[in-house]
ModelCIF file with pLDDT and N, C-alpha, C, O atoms, coordinates in Angstrom:
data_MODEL
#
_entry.id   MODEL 
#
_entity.id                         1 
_entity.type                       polymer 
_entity.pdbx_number_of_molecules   1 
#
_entity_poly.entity_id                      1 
_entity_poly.type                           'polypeptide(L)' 
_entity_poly.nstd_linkage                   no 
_entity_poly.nstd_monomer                   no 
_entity_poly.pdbx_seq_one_letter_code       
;(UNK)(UNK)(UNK)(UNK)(UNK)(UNK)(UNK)(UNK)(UNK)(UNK)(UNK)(UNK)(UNK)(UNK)(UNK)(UNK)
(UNK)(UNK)(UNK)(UNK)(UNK)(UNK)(UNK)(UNK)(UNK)(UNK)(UNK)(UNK)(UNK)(UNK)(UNK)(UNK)
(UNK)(UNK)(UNK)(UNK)(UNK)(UNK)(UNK)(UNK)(UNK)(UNK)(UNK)(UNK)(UNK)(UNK)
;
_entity_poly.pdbx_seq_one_letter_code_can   XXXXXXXXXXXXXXXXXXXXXXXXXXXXXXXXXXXXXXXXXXXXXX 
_entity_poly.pdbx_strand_id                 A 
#
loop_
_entity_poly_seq.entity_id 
_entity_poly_seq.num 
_entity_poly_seq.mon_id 
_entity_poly_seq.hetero 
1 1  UNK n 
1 2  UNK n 
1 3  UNK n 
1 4  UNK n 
1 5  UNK n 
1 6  UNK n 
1 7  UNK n 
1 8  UNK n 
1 9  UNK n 
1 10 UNK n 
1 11 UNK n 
1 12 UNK n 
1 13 UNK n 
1 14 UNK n 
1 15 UNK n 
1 16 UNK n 
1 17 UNK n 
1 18 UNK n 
1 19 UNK n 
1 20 UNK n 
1 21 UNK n 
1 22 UNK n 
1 23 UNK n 
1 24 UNK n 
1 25 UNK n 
1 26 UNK n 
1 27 UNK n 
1 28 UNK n 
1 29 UNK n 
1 30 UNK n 
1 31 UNK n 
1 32 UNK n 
1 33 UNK n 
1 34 UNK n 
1 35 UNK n 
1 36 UNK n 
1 37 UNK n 
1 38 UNK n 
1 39 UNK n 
1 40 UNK n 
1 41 UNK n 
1 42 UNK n 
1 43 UNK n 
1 44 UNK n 
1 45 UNK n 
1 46 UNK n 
#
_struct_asym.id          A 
_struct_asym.entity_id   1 
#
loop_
_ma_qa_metric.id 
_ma_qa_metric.mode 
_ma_qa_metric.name 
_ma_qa_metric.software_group_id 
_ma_qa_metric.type 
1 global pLDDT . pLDDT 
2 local  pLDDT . pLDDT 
#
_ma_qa_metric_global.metric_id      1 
_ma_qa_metric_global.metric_value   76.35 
_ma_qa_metric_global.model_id       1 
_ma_qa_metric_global.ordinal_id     1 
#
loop_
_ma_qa_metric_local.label_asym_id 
_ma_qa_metric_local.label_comp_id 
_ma_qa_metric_local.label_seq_id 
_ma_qa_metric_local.metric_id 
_ma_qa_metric_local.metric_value 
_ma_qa_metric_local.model_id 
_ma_qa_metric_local.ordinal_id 
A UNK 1  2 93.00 1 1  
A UNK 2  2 93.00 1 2  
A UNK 3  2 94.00 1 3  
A UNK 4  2 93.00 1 4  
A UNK 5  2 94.00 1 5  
A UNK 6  2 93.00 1 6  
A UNK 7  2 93.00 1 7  
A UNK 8  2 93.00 1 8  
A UNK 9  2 95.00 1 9  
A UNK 10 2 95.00 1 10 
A UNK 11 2 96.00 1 11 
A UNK 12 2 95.00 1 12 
A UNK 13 2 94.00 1 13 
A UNK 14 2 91.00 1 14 
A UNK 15 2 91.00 1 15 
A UNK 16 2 95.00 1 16 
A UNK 17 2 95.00 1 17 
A UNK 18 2 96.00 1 18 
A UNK 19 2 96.00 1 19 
A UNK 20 2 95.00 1 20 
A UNK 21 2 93.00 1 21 
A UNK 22 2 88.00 1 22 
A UNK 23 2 80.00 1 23 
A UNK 24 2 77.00 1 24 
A UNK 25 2 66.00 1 25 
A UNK 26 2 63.00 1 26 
A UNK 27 2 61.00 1 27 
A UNK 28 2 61.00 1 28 
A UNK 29 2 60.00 1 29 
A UNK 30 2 53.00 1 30 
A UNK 31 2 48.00 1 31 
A UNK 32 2 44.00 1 32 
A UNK 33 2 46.00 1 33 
A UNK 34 2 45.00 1 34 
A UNK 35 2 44.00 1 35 
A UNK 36 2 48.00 1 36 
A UNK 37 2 51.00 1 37 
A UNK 38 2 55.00 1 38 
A UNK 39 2 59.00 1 39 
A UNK 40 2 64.00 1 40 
A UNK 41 2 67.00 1 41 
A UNK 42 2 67.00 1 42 
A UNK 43 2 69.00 1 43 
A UNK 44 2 70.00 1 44 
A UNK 45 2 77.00 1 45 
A UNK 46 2 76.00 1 46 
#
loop_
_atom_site.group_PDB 
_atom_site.id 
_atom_site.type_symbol 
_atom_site.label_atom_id 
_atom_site.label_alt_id 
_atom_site.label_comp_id 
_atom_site.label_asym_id 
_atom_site.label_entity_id 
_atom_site.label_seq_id 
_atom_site.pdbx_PDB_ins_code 
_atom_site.Cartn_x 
_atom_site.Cartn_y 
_atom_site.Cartn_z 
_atom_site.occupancy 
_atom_site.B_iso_or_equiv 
_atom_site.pdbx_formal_charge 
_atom_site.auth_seq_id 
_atom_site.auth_comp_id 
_atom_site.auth_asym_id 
_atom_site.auth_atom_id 
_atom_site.pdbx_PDB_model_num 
ATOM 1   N N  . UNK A 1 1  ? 14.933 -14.009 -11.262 1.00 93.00 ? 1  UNK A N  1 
ATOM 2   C CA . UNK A 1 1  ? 15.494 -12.814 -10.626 1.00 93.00 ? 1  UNK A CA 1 
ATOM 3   C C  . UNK A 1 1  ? 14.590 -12.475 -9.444  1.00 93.00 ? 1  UNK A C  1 
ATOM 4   O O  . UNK A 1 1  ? 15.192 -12.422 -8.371  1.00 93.00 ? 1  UNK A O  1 
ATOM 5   N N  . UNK A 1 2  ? 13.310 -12.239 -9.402  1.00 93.00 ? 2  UNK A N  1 
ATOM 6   C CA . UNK A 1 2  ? 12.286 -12.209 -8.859  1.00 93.00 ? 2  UNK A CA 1 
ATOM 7   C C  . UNK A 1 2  ? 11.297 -13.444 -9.070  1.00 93.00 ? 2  UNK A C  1 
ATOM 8   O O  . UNK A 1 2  ? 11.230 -13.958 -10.186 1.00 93.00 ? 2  UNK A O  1 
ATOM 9   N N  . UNK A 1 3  ? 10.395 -14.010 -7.825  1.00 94.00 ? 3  UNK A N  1 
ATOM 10  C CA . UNK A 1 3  ? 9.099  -14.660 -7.729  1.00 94.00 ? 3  UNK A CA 1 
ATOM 11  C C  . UNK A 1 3  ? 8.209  -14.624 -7.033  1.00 94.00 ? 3  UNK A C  1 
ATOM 12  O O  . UNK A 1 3  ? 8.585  -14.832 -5.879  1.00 94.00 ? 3  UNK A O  1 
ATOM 13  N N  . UNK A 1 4  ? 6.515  -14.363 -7.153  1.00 93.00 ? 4  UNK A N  1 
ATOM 14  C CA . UNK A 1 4  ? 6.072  -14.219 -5.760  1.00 93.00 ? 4  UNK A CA 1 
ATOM 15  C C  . UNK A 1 4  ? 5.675  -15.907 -5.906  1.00 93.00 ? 4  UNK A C  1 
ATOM 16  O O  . UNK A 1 4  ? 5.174  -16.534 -6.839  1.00 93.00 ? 4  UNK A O  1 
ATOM 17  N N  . UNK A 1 5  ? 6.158  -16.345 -4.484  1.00 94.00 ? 5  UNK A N  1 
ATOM 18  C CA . UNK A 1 5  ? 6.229  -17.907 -3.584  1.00 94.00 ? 5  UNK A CA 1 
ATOM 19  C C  . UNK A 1 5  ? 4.512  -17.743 -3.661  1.00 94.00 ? 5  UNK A C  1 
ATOM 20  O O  . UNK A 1 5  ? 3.810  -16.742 -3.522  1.00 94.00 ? 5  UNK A O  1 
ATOM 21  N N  . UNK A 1 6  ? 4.069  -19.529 -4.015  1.00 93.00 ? 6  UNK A N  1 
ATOM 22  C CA . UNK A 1 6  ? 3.070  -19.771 -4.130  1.00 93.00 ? 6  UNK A CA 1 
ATOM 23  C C  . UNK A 1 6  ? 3.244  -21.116 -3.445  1.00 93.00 ? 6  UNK A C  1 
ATOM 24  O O  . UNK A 1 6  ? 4.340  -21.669 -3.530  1.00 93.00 ? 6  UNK A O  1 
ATOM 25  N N  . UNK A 1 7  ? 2.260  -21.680 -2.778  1.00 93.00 ? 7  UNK A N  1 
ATOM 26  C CA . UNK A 1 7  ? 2.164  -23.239 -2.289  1.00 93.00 ? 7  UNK A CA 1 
ATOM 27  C C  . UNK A 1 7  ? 2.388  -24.060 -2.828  1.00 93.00 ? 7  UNK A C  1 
ATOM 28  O O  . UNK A 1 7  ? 1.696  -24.378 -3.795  1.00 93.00 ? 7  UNK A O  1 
ATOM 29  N N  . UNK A 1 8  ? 3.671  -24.908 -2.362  1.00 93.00 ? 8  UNK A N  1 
ATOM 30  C CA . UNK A 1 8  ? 4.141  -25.718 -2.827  1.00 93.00 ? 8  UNK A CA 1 
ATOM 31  C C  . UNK A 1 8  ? 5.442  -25.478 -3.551  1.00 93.00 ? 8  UNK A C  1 
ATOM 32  O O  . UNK A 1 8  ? 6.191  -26.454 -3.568  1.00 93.00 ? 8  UNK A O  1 
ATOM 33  N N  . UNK A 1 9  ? 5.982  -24.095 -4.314  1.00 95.00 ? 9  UNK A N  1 
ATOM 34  C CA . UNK A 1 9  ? 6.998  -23.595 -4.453  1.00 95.00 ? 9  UNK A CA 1 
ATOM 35  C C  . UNK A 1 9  ? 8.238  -24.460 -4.377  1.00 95.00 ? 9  UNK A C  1 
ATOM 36  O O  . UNK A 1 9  ? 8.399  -24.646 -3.171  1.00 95.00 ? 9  UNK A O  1 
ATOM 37  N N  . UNK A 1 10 ? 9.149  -25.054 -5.007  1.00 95.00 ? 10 UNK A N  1 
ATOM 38  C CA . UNK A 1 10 ? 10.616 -24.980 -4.748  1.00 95.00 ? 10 UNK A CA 1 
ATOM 39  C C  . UNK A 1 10 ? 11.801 -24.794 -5.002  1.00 95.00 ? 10 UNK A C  1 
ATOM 40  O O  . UNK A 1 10 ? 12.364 -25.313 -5.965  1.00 95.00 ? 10 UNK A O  1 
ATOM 41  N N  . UNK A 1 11 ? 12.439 -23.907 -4.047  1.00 96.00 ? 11 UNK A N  1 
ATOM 42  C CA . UNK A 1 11 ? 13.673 -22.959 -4.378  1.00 96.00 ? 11 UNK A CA 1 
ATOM 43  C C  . UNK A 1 11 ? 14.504 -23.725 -4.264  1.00 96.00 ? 11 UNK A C  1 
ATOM 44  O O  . UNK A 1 11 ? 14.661 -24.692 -3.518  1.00 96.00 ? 11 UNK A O  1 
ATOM 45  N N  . UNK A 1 12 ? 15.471 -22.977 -5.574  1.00 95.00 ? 12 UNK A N  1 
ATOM 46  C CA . UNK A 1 12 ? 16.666 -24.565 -5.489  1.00 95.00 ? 12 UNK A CA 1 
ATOM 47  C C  . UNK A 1 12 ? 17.583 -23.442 -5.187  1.00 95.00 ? 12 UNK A C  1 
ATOM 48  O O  . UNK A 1 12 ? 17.272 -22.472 -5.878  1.00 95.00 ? 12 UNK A O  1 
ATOM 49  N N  . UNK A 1 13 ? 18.567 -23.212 -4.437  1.00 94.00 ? 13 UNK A N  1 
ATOM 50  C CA . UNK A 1 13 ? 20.114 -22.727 -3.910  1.00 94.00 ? 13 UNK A CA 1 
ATOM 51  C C  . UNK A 1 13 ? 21.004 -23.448 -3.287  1.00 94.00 ? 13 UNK A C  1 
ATOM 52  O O  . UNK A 1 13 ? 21.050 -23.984 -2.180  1.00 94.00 ? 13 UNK A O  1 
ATOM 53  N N  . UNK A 1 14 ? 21.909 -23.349 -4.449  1.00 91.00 ? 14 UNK A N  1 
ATOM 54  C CA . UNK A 1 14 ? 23.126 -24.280 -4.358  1.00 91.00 ? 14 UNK A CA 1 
ATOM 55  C C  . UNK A 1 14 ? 22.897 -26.021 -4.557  1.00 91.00 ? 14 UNK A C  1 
ATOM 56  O O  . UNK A 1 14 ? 22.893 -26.478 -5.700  1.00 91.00 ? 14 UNK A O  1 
ATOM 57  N N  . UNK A 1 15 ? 22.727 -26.855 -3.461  1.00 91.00 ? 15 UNK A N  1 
ATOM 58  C CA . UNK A 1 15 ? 22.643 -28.207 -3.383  1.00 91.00 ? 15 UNK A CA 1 
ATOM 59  C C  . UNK A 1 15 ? 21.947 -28.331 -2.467  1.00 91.00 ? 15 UNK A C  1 
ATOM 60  O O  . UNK A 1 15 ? 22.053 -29.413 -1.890  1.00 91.00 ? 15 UNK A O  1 
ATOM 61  N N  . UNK A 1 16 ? 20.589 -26.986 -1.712  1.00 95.00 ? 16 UNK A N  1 
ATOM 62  C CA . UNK A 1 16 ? 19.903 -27.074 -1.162  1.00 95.00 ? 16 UNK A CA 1 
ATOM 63  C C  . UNK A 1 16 ? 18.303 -27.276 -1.859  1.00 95.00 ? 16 UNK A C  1 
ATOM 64  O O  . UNK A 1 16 ? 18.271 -27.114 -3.078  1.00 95.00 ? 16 UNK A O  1 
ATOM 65  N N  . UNK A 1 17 ? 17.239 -27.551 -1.310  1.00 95.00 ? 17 UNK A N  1 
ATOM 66  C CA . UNK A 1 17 ? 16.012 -26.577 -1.422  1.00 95.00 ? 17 UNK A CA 1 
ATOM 67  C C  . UNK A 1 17 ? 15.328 -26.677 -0.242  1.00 95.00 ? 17 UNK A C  1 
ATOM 68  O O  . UNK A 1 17 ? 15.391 -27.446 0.718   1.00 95.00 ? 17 UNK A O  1 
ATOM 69  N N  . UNK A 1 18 ? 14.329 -25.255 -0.669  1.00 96.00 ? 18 UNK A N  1 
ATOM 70  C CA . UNK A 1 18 ? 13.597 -25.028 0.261   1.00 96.00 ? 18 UNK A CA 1 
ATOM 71  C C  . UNK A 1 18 ? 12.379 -25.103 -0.546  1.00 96.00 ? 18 UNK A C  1 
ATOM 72  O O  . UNK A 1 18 ? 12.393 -24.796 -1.737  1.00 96.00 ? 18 UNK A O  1 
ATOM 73  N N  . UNK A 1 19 ? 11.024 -25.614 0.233   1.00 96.00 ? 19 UNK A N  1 
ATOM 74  C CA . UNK A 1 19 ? 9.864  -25.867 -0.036  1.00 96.00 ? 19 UNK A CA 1 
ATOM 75  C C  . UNK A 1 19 ? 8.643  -25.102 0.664   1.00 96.00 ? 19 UNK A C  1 
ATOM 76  O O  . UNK A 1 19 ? 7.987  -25.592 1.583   1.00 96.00 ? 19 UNK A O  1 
ATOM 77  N N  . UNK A 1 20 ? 8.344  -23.371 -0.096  1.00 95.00 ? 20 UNK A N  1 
ATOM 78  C CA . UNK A 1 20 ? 7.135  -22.981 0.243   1.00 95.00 ? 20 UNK A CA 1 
ATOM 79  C C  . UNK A 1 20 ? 6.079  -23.736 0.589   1.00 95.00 ? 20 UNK A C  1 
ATOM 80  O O  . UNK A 1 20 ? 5.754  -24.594 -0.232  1.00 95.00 ? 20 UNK A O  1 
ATOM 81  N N  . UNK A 1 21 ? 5.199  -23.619 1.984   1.00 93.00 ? 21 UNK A N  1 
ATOM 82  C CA . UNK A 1 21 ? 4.476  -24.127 2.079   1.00 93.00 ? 21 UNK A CA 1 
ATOM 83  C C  . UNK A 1 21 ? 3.138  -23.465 3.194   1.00 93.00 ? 21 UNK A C  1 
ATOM 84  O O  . UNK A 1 21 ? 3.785  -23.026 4.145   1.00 93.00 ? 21 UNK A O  1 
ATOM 85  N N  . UNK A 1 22 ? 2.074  -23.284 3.402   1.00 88.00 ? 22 UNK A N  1 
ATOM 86  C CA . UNK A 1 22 ? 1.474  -22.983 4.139   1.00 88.00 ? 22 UNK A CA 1 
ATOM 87  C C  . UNK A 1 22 ? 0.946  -24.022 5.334   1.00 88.00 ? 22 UNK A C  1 
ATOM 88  O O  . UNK A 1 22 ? 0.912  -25.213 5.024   1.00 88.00 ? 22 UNK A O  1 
ATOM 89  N N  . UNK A 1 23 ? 0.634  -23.734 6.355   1.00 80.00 ? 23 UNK A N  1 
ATOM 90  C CA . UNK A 1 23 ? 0.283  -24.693 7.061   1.00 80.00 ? 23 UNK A CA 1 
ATOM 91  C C  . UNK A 1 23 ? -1.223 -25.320 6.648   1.00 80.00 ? 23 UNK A C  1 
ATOM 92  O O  . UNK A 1 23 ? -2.287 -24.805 6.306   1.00 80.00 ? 23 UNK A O  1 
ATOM 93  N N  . UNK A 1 24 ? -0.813 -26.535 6.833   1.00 77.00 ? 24 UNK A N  1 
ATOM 94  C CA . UNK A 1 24 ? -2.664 -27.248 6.253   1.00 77.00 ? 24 UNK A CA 1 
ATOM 95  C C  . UNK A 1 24 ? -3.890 -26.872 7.049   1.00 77.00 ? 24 UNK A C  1 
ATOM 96  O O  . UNK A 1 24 ? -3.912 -27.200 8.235   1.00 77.00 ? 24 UNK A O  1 
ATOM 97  N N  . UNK A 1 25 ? -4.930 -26.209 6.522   1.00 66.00 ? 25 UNK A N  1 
ATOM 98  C CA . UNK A 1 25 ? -5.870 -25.316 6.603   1.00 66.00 ? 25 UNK A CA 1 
ATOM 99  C C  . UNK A 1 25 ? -5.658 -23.869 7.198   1.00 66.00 ? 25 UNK A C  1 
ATOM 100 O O  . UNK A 1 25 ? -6.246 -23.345 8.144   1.00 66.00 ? 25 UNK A O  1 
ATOM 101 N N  . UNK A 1 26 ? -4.933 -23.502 6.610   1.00 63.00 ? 26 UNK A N  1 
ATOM 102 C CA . UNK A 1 26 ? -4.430 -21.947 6.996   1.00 63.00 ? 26 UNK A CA 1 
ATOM 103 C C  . UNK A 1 26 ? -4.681 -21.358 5.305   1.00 63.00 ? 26 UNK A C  1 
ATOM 104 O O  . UNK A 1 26 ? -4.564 -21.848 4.182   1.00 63.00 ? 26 UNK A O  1 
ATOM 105 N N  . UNK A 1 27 ? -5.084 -20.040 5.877   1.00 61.00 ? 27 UNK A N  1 
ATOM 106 C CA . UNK A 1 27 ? -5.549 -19.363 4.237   1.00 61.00 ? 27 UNK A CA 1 
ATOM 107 C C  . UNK A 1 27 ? -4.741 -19.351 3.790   1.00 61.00 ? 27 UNK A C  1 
ATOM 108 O O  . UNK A 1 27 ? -3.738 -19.311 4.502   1.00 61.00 ? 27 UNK A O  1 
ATOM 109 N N  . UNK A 1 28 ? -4.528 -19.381 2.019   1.00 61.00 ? 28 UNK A N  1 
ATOM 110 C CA . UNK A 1 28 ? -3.523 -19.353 1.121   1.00 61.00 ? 28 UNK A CA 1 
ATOM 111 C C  . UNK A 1 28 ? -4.087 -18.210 0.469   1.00 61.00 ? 28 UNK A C  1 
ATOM 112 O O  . UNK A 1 28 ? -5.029 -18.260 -0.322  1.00 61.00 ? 28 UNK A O  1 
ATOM 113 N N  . UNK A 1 29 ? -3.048 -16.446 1.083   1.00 60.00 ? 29 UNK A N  1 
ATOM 114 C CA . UNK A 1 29 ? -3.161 -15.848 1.071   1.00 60.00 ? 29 UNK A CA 1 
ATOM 115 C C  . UNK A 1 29 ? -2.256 -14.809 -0.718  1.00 60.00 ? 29 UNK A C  1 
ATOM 116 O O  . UNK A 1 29 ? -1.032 -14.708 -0.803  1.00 60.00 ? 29 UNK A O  1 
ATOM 117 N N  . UNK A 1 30 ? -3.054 -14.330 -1.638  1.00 53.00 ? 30 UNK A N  1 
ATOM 118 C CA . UNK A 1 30 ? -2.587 -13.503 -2.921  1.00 53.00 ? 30 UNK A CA 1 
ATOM 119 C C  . UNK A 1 30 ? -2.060 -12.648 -2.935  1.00 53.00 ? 30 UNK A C  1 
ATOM 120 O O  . UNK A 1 30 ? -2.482 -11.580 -2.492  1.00 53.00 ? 30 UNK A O  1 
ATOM 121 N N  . UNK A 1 31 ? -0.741 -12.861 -3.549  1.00 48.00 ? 31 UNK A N  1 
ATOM 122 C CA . UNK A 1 31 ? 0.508  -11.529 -3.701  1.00 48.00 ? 31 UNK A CA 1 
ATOM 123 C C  . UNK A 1 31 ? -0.500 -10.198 -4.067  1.00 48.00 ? 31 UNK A C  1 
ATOM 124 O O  . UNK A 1 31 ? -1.479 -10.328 -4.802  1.00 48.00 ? 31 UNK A O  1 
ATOM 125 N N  . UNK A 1 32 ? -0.127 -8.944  -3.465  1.00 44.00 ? 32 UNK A N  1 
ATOM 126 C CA . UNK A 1 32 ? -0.471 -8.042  -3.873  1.00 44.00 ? 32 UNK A CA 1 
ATOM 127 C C  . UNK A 1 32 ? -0.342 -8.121  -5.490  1.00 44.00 ? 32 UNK A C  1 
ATOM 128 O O  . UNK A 1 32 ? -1.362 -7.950  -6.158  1.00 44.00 ? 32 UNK A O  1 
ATOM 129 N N  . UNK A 1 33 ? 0.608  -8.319  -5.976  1.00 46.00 ? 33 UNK A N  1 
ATOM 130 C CA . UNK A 1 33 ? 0.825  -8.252  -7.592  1.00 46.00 ? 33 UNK A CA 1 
ATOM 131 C C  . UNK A 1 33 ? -0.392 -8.553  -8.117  1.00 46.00 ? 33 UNK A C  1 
ATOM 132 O O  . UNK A 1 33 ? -0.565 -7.921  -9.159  1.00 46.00 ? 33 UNK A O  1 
ATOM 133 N N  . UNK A 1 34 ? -1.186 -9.160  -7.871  1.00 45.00 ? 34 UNK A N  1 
ATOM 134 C CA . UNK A 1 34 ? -2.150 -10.417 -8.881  1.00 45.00 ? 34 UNK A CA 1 
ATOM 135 C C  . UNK A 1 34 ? -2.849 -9.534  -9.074  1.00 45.00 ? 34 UNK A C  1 
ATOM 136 O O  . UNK A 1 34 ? -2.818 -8.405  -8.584  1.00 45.00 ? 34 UNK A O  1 
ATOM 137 N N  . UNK A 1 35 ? -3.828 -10.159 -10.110 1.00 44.00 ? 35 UNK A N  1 
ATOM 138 C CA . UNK A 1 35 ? -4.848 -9.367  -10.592 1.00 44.00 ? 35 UNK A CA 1 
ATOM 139 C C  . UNK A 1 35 ? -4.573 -8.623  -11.766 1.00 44.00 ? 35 UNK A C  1 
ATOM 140 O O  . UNK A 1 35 ? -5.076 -7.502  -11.841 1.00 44.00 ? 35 UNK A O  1 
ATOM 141 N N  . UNK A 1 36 ? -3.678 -9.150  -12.949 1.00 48.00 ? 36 UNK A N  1 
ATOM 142 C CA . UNK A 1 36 ? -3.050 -8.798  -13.862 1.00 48.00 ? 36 UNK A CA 1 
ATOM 143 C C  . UNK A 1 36 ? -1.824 -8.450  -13.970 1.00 48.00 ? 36 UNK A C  1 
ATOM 144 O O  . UNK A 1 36 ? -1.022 -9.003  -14.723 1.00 48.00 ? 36 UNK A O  1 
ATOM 145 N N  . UNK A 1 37 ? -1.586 -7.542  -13.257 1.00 51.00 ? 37 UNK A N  1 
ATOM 146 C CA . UNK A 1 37 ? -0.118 -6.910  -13.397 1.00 51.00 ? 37 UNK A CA 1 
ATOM 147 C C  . UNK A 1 37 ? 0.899  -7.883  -12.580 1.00 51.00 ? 37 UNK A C  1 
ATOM 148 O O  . UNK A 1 37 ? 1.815  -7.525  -11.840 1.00 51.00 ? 37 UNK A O  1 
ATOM 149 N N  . UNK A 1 38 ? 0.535  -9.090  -12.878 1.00 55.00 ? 38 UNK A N  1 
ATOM 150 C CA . UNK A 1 38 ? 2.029  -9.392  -12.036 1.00 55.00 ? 38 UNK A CA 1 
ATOM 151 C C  . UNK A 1 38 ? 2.826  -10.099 -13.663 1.00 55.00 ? 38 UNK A C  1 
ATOM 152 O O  . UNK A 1 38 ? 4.008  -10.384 -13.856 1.00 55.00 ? 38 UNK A O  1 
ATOM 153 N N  . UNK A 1 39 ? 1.339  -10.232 -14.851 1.00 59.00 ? 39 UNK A N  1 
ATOM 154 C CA . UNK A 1 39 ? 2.135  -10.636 -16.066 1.00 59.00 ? 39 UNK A CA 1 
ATOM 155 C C  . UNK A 1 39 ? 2.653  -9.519  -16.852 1.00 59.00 ? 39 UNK A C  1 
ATOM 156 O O  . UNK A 1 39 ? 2.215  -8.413  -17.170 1.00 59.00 ? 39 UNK A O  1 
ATOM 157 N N  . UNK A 1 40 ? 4.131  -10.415 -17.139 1.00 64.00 ? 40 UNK A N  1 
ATOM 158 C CA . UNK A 1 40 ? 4.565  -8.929  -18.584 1.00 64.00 ? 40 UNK A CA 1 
ATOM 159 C C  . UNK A 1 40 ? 4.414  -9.116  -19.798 1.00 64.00 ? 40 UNK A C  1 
ATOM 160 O O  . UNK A 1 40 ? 4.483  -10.296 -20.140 1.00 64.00 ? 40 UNK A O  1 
ATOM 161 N N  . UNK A 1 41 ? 4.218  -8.323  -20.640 1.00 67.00 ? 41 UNK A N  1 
ATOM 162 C CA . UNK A 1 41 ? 3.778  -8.904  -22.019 1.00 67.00 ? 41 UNK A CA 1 
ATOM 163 C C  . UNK A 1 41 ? 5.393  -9.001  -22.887 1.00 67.00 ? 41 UNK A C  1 
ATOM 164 O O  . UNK A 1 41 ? 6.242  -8.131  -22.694 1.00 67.00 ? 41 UNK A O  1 
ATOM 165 N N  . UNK A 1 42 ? 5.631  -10.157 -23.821 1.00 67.00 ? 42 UNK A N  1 
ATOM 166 C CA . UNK A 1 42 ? 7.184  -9.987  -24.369 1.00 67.00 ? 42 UNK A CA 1 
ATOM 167 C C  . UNK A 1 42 ? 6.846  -9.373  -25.388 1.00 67.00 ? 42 UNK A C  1 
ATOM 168 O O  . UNK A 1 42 ? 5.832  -9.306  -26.082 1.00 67.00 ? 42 UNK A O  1 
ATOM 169 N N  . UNK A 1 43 ? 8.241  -8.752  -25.381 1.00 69.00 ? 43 UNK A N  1 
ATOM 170 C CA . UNK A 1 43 ? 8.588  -7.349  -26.498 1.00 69.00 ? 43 UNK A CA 1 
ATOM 171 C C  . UNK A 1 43 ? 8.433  -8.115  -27.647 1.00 69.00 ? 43 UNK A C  1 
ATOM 172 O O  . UNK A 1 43 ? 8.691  -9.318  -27.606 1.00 69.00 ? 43 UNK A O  1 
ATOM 173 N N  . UNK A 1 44 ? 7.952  -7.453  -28.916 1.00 70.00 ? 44 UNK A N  1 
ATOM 174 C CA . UNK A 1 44 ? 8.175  -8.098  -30.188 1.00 70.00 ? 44 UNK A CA 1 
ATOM 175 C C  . UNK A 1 44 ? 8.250  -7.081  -30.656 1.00 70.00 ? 44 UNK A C  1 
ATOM 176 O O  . UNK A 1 44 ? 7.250  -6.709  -31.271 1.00 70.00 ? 44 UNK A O  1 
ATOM 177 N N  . UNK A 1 45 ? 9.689  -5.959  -30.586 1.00 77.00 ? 45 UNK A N  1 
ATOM 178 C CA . UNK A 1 45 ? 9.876  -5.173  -31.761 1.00 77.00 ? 45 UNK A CA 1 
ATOM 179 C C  . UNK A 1 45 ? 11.353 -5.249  -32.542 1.00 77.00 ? 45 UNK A C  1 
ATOM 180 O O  . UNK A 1 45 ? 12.309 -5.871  -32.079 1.00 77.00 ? 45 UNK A O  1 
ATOM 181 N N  . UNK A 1 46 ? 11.379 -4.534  -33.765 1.00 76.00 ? 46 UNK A N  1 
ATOM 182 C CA . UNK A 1 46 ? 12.216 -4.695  -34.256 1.00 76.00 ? 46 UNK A CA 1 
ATOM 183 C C  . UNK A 1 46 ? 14.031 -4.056  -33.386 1.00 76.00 ? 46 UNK A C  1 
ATOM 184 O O  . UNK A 1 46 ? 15.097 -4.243  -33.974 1.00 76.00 ? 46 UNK A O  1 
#
């Protein structure tokens, strides 16, 4: 539904893809998300 794109990434739509990529030696720059909260923990209740 959502992803934050990481290097190397590939999006499949339709009978296309597209391939995240940064340019070679260009910083590979961290989703704001990171740093814990970008994981969710799964529900385990009744």
């Amino acid at each position: 539904a959502t992803h934050w794109l990481g290097h190397g990434d590939t999006v499949s739509i339709g009978k296309h893809t597209l391939v995240f990529a940064y340019v070679e030696g260009e910083e590979r720059e961290t989703a704001s998300g990171a740093g814990g909260m970008d994981k969710t923990m799964v529900m385990d209740t009744d």
